[in-house]
C-alpha atoms as a PDB file:
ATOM      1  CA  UNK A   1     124.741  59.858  79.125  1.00  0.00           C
ATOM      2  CA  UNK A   2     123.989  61.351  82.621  1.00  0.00           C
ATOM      3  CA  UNK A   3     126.902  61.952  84.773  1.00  0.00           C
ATOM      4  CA  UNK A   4     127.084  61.223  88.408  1.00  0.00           C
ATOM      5  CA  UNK A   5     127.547  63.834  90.616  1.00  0.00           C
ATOM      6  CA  UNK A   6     129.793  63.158  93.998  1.00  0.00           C
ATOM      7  CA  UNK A   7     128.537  65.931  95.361  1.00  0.00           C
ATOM      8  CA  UNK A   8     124.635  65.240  95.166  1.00  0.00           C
ATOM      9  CA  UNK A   9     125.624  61.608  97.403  1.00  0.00           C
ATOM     10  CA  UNK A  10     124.432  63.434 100.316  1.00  0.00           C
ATOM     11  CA  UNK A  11     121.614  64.617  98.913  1.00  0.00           C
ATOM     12  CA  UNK A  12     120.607  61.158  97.437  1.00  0.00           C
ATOM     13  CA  UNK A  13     121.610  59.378 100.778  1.00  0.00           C
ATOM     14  CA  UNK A  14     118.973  61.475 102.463  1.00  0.00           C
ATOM     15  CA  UNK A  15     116.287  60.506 100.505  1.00  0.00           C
ATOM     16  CA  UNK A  16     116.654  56.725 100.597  1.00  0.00           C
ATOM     17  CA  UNK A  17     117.288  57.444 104.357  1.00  0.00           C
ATOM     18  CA  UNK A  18     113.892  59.040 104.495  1.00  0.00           C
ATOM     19  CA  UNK A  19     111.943  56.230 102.245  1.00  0.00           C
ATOM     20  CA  UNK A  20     113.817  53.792 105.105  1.00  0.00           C
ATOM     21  CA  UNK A  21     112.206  55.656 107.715  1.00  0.00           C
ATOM     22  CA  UNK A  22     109.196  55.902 105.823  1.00  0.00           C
ATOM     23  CA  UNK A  23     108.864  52.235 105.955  1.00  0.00           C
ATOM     24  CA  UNK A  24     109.604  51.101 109.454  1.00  0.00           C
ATOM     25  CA  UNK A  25     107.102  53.322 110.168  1.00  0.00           C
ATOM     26  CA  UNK A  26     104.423  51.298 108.671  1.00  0.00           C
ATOM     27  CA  UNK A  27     105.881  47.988 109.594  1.00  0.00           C
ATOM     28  CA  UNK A  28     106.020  49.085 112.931  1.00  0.00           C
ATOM     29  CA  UNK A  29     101.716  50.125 112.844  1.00  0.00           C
ATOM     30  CA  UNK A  30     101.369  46.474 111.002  1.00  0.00           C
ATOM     31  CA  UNK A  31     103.554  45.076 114.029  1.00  0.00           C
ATOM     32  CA  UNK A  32     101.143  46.757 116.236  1.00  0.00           C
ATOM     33  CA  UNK A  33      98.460  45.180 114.542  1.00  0.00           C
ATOM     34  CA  UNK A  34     100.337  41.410 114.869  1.00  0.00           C
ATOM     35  CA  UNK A  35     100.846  41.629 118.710  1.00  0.00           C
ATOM     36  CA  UNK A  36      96.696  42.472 119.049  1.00  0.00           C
ATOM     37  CA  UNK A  37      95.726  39.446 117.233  1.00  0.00           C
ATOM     38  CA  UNK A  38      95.809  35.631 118.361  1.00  0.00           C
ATOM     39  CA  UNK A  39      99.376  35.713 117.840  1.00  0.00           C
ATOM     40  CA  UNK A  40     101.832  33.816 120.553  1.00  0.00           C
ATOM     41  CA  UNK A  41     104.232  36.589 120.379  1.00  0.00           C
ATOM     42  CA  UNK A  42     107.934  35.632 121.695  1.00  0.00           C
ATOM     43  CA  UNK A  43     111.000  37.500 121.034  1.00  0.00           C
ATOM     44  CA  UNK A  44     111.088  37.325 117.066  1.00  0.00           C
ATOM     45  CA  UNK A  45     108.849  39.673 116.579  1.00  0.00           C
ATOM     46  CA  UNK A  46     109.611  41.750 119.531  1.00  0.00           C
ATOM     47  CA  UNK A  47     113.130  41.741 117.974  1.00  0.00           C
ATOM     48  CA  UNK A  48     111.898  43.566 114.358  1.00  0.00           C
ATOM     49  CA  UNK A  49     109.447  45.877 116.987  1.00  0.00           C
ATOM     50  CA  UNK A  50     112.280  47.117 118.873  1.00  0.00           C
ATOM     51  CA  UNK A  51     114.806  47.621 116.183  1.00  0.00           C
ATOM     52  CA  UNK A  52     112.401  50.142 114.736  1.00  0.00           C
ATOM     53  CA  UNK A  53     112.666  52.324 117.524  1.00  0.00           C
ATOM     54  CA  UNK A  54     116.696  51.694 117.664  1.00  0.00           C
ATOM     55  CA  UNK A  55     116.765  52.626 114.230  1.00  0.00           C
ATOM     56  CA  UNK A  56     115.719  56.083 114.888  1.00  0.00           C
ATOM     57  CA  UNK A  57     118.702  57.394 116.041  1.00  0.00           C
ATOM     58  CA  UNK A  58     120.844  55.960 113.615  1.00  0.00           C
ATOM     59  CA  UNK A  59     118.913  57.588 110.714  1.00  0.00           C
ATOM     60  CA  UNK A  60     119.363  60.830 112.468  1.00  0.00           C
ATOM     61  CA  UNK A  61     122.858  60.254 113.018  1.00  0.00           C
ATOM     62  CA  UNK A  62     123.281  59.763 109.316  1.00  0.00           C
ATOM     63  CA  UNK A  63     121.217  62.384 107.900  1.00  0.00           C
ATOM     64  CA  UNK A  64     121.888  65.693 109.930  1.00  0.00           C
ATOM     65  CA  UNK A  65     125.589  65.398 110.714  1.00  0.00           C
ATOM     66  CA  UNK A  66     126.846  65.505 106.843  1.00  0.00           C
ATOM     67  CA  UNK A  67     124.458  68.287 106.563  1.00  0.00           C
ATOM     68  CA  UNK A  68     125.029  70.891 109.026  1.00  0.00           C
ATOM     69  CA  UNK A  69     128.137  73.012 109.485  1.00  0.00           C
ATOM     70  CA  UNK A  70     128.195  72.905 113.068  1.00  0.00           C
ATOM     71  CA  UNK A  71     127.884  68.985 113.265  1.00  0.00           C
ATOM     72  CA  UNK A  72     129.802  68.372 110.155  1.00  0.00           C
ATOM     73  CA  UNK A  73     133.063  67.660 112.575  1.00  0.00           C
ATOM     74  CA  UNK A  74     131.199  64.466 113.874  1.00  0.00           C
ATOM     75  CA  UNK A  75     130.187  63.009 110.431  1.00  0.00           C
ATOM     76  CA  UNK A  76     133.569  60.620 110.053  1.00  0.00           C
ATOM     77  CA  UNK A  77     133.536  59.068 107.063  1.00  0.00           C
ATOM     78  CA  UNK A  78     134.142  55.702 108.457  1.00  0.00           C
ATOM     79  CA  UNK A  79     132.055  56.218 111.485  1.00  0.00           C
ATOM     80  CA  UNK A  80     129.064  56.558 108.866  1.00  0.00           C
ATOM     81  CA  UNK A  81     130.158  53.442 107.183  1.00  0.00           C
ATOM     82  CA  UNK A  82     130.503  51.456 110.194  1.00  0.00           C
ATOM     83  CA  UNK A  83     126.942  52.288 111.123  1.00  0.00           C
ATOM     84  CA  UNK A  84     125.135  51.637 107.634  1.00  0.00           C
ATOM     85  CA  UNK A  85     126.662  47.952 107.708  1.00  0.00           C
ATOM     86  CA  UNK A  86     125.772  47.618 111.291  1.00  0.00           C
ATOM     87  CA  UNK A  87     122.543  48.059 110.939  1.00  0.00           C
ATOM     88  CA  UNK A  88     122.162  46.391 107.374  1.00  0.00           C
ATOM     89  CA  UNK A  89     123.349  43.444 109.153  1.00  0.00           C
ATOM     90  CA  UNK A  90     120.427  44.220 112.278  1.00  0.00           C
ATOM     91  CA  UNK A  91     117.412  44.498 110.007  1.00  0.00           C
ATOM     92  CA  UNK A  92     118.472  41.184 108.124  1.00  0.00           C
ATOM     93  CA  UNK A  93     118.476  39.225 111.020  1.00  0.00           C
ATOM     94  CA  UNK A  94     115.164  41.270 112.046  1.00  0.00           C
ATOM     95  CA  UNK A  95     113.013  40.036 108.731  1.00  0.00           C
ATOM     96  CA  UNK A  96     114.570  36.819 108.866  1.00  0.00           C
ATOM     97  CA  UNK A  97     113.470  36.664 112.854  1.00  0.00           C
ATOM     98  CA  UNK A  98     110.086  37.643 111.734  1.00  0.00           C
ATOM     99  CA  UNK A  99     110.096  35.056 108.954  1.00  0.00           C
ATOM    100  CA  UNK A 100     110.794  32.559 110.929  1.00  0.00           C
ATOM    101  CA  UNK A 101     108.220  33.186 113.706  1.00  0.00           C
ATOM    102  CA  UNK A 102     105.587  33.108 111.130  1.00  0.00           C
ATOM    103  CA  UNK A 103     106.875  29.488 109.357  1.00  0.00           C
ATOM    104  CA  UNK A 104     106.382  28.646 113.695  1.00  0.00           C
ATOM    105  CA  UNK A 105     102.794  28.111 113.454  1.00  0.00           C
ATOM    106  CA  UNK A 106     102.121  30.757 116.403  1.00  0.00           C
ATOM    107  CA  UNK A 107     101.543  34.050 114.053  1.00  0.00           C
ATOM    108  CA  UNK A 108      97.602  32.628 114.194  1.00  0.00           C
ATOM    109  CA  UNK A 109      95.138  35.208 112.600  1.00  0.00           C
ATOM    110  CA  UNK A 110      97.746  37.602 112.255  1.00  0.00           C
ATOM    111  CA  UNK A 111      99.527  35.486 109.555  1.00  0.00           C
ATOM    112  CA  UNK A 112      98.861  37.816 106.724  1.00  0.00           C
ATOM    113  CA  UNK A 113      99.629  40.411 108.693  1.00  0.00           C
ATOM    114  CA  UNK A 114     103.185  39.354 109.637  1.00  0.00           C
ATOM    115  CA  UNK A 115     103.977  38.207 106.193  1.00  0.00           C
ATOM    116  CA  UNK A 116     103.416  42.018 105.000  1.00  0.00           C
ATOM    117  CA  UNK A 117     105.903  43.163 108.032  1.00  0.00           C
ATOM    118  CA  UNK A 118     108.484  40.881 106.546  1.00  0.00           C
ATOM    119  CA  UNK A 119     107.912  42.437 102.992  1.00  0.00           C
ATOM    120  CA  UNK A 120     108.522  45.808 104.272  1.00  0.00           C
ATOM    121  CA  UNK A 121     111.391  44.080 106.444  1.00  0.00           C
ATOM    122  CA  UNK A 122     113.262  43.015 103.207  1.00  0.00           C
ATOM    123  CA  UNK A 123     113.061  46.293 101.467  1.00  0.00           C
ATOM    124  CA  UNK A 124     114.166  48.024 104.400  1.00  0.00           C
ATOM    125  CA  UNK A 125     117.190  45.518 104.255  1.00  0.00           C
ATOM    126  CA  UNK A 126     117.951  46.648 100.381  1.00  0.00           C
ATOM    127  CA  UNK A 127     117.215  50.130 101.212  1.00  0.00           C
ATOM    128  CA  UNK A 128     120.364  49.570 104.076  1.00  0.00           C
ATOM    129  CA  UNK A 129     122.868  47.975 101.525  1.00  0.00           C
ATOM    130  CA  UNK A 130     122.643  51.002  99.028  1.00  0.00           C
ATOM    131  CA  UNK A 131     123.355  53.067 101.833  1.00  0.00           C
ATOM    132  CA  UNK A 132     126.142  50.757 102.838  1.00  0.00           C
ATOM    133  CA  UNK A 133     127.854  51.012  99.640  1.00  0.00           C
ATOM    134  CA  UNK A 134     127.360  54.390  99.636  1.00  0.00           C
ATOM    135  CA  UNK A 135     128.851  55.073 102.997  1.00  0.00           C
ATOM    136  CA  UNK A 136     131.982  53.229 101.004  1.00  0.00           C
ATOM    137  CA  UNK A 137     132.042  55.528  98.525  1.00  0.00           C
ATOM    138  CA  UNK A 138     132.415  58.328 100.634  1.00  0.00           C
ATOM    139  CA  UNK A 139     134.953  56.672 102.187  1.00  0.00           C
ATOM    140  CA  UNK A 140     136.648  56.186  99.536  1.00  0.00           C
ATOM    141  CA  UNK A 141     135.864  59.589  98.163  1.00  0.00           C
ATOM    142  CA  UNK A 142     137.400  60.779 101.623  1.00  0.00           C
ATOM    143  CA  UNK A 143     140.756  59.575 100.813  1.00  0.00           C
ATOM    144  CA  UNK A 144     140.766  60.586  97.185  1.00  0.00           C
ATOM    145  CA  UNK A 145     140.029  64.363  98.674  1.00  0.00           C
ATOM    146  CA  UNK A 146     140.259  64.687 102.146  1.00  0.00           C
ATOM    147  CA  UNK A 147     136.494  65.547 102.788  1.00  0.00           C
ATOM    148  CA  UNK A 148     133.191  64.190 102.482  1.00  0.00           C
ATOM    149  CA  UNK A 149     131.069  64.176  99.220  1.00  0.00           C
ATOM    150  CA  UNK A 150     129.159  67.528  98.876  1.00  0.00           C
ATOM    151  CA  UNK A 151     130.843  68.671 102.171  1.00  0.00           C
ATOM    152  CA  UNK A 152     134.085  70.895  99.951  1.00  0.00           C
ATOM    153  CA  UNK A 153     135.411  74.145 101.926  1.00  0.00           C
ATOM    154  CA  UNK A 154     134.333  75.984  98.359  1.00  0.00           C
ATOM    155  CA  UNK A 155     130.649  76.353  97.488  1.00  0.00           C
ATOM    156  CA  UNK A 156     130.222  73.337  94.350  1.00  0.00           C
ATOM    157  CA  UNK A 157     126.865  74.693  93.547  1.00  0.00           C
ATOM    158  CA  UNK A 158     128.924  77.975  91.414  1.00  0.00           C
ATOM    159  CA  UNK A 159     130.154  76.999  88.362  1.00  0.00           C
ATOM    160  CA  UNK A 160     134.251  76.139  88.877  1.00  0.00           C
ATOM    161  CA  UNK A 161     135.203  79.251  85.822  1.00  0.00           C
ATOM    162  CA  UNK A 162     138.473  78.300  84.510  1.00  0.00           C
ATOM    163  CA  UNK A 163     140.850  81.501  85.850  1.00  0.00           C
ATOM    164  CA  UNK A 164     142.494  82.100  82.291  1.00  0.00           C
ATOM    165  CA  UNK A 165     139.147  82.057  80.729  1.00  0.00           C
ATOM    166  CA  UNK A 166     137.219  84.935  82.662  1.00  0.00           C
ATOM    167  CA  UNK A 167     135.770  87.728  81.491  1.00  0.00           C
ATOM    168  CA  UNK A 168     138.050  90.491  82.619  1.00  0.00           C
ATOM    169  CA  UNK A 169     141.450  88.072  82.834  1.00  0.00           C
ATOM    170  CA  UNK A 170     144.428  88.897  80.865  1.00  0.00           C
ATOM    171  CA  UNK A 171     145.767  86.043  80.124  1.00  0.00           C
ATOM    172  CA  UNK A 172     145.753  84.854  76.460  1.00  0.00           C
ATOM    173  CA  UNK A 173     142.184  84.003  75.129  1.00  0.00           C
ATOM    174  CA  UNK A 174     140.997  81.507  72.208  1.00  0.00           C
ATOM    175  CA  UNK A 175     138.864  82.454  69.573  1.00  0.00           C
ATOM    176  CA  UNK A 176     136.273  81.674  71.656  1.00  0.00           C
ATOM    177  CA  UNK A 177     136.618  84.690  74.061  1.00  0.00           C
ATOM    178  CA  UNK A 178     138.206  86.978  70.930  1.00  0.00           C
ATOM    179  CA  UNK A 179     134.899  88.782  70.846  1.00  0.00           C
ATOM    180  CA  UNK A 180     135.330  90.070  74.115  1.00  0.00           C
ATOM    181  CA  UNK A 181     138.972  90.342  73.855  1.00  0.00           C
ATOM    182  CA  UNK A 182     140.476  91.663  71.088  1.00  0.00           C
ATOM    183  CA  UNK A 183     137.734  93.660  69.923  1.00  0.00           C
ATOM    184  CA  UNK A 184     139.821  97.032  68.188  1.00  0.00           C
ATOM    185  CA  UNK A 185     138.784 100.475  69.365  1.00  0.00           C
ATOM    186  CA  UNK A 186     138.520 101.280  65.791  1.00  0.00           C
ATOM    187  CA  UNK A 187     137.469  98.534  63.800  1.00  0.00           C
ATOM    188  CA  UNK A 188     136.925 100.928  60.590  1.00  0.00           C
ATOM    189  CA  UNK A 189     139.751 102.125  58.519  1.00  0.00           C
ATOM    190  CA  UNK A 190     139.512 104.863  56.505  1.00  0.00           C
ATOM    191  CA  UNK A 191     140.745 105.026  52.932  1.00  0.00           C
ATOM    192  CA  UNK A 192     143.234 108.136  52.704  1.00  0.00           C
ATOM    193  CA  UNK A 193     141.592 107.956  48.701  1.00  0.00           C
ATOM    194  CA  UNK A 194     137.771 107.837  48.929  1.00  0.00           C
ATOM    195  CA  UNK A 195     134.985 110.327  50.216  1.00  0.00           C
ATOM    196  CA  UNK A 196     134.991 111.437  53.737  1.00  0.00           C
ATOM    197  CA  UNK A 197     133.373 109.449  56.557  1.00  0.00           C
ATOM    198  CA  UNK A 198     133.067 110.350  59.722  1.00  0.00           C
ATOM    199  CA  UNK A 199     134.262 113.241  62.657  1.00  0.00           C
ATOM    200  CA  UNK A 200     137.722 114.695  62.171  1.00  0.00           C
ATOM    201  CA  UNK A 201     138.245 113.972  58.706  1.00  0.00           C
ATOM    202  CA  UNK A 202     137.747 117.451  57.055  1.00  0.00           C
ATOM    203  CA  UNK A 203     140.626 119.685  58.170  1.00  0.00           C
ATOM    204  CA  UNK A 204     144.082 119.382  56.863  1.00  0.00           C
ATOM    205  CA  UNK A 205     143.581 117.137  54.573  1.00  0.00           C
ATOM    206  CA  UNK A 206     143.545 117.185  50.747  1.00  0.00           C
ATOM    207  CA  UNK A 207     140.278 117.434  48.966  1.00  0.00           C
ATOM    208  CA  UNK A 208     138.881 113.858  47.971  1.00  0.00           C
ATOM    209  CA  UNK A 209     137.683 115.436  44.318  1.00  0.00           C
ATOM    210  CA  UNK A 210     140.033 117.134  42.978  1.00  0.00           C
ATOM    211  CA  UNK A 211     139.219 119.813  39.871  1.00  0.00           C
ATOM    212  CA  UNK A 212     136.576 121.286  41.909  1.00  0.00           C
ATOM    213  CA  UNK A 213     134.152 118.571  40.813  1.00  0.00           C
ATOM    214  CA  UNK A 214     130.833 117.711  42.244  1.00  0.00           C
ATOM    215  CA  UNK A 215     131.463 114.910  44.105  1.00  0.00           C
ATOM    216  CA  UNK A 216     128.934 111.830  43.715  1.00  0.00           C
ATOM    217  CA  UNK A 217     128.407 110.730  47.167  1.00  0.00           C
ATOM    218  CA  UNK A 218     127.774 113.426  49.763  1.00  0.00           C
ATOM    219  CA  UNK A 219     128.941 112.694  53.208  1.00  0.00           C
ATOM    220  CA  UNK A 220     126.570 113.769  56.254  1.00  0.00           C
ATOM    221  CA  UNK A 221     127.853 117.261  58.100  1.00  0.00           C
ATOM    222  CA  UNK A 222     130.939 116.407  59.918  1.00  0.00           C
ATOM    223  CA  UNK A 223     131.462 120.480  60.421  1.00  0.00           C
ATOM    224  CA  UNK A 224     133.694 121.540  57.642  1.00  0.00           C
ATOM    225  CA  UNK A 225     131.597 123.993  55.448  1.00  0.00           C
ATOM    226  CA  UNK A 226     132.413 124.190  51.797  1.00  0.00           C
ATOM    227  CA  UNK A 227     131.380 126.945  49.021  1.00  0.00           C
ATOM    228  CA  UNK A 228     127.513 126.009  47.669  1.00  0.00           C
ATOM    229  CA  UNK A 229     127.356 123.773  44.564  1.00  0.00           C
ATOM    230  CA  UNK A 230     124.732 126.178  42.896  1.00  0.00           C
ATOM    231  CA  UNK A 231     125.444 129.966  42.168  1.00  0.00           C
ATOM    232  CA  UNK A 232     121.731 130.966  43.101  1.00  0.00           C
ATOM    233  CA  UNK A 233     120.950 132.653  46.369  1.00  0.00           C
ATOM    234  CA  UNK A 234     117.448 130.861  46.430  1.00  0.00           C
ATOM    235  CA  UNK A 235     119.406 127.535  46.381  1.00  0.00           C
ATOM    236  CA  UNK A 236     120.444 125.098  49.159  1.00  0.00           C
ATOM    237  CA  UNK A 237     123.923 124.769  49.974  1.00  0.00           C
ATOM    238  CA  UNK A 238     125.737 121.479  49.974  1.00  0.00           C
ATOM    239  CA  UNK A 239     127.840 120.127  53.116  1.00  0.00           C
ATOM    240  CA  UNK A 240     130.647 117.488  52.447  1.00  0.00           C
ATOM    241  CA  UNK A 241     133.124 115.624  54.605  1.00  0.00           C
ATOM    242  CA  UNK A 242     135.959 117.382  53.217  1.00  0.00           C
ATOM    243  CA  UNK A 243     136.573 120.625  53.317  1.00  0.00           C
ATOM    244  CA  UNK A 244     139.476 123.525  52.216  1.00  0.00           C
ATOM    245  CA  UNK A 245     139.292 125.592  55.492  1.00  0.00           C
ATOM    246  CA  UNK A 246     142.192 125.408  56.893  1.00  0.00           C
ATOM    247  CA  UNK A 247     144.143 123.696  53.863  1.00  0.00           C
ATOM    248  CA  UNK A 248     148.020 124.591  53.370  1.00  0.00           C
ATOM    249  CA  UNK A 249     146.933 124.571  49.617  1.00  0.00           C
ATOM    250  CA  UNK A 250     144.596 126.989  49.218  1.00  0.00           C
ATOM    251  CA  UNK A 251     142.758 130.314  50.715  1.00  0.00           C
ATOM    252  CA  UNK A 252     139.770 130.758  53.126  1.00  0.00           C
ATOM    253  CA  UNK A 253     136.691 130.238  50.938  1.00  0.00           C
ATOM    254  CA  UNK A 254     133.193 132.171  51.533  1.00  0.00           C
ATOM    255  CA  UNK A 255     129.751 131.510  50.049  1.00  0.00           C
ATOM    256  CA  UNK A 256     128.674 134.401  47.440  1.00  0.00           C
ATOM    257  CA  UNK A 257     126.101 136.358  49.077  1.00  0.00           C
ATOM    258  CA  UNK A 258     124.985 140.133  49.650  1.00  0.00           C
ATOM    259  CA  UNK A 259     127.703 141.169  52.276  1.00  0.00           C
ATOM    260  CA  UNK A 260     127.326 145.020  51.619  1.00  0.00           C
ATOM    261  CA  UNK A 261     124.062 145.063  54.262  1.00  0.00           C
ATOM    262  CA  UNK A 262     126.719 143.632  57.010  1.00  0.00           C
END
């Protein structure tokens, strides 16, 4: 279900505001069109004619003061209201005016013409109550929070991020933010046991085979060096994790090899 959004009122306000003007610019052409015909014109029509100019500053009233910094100080809530019902209340008496002129008999060949400007007149008039209530809203919104839909001190367009829920807060987190949390330095523990793994696990430490026995899994170089595997100079010498250099329980080991040419 879609959520309404107080602070998109302006926003919405504008455009029906627009559409409004939108119209009364074409009734007011049609009108044109009315007074050039065989039309007895008298003051009904001039009535919907003229409110289409008086309407003009109205609209702008309500449409650039709520959106401007500088002019926001003059868009009072109830000031807006008061000037959407006003003028909901003008434009109804302006299509009924032009209504009634053409049930008079004097709209001649301009009948059709008039009927369409009190077509436009009535949607211009629904256009005005939405507005109205809308006004009311705000007003009411006013009370609720001191200020004017969409018009807040603090920018609404960020995201409001809940202070004990940010990424570098240290207040306590849910599981949700555990990831980023409580995330160990050293998620890996190492069995005292089994084979080497890893840097700094070679010196002082007691060999992980004891018996001098092969070991089955070799460990990649961590920098201990250990006596080769094979007796055979042509051979290749194994590196382990673990190594006796430096143990407390045994002496400095060195590979066989040919050391009288040193």
């Amino acid at each position: 279900m879609v959520e309404f959004d107080p602070h998109n009122l302006q926003k919405i306000k504008l455009g029906v505001h627009l559409a409004q003007a939108a119209l009364i610019a074409v009734s007011w052409i049609i009108e044109i069109t009315v007074f050039r015909s065989s039309a007895k014109i008298d003051g009904r029509p001039g009535w919907y004619f003229g409110l289409c100019f008086l309407t003009i500053p109205a609209i702008i009233f309500l449409t650039m003061t709520p959106r401007y910094t500088r002019t926001r100080q003059f868009a009072n809530p109830y000031a807006l209201a008061t000037v959407d019902g006003l003028f909901c209340f003008l434009w109804l008496t302006a299509f009924a005016a032009q209504a009634s002129f053409n049930s008079s008999g004097k709209a001649g060949d301009g009948l059709g013409k008039s009927k369409a400007v009190v077509g436009f007149g009535v949607f211009i008039w629904l256009f005005w109550i939405l507005t109205t209530l809308m006004s009311l809203y705000g007003v009411v919104y006013y009370k609720r929070e001191g200020y004017l839909p969409g018009a807040s001190r603090a920018p609404h367009n960020a995201q409001m991020i809940d202070p004990d829920k940010e990424a570098f807060s240290t207040a306590p987190h849910d599981d949700e933010y555990a990831r980023v949390h409580n995330v160990d330095d050293n998620e890996v523990i190492h069995d005292a046991g089994g084979p080497g793994y890893g840097l700094g696990s070679g010196y002082g430490s007691e060999p992980s085979n004891p018996g001098n026995q092969s070991p089955r899994y070799e460990a990649p170089y961590t920098g201990g060096y250990v006596p080769p595997s094979v007796h055979d100079d042509t051979s290749y010498s194994a590196y382990a994790g673990a190594s006796s250099v430096g143990s407390s329980s045994g002496r400095a080991q060195f590979p066989d090899a040919r050391y009288d040419n040193v």
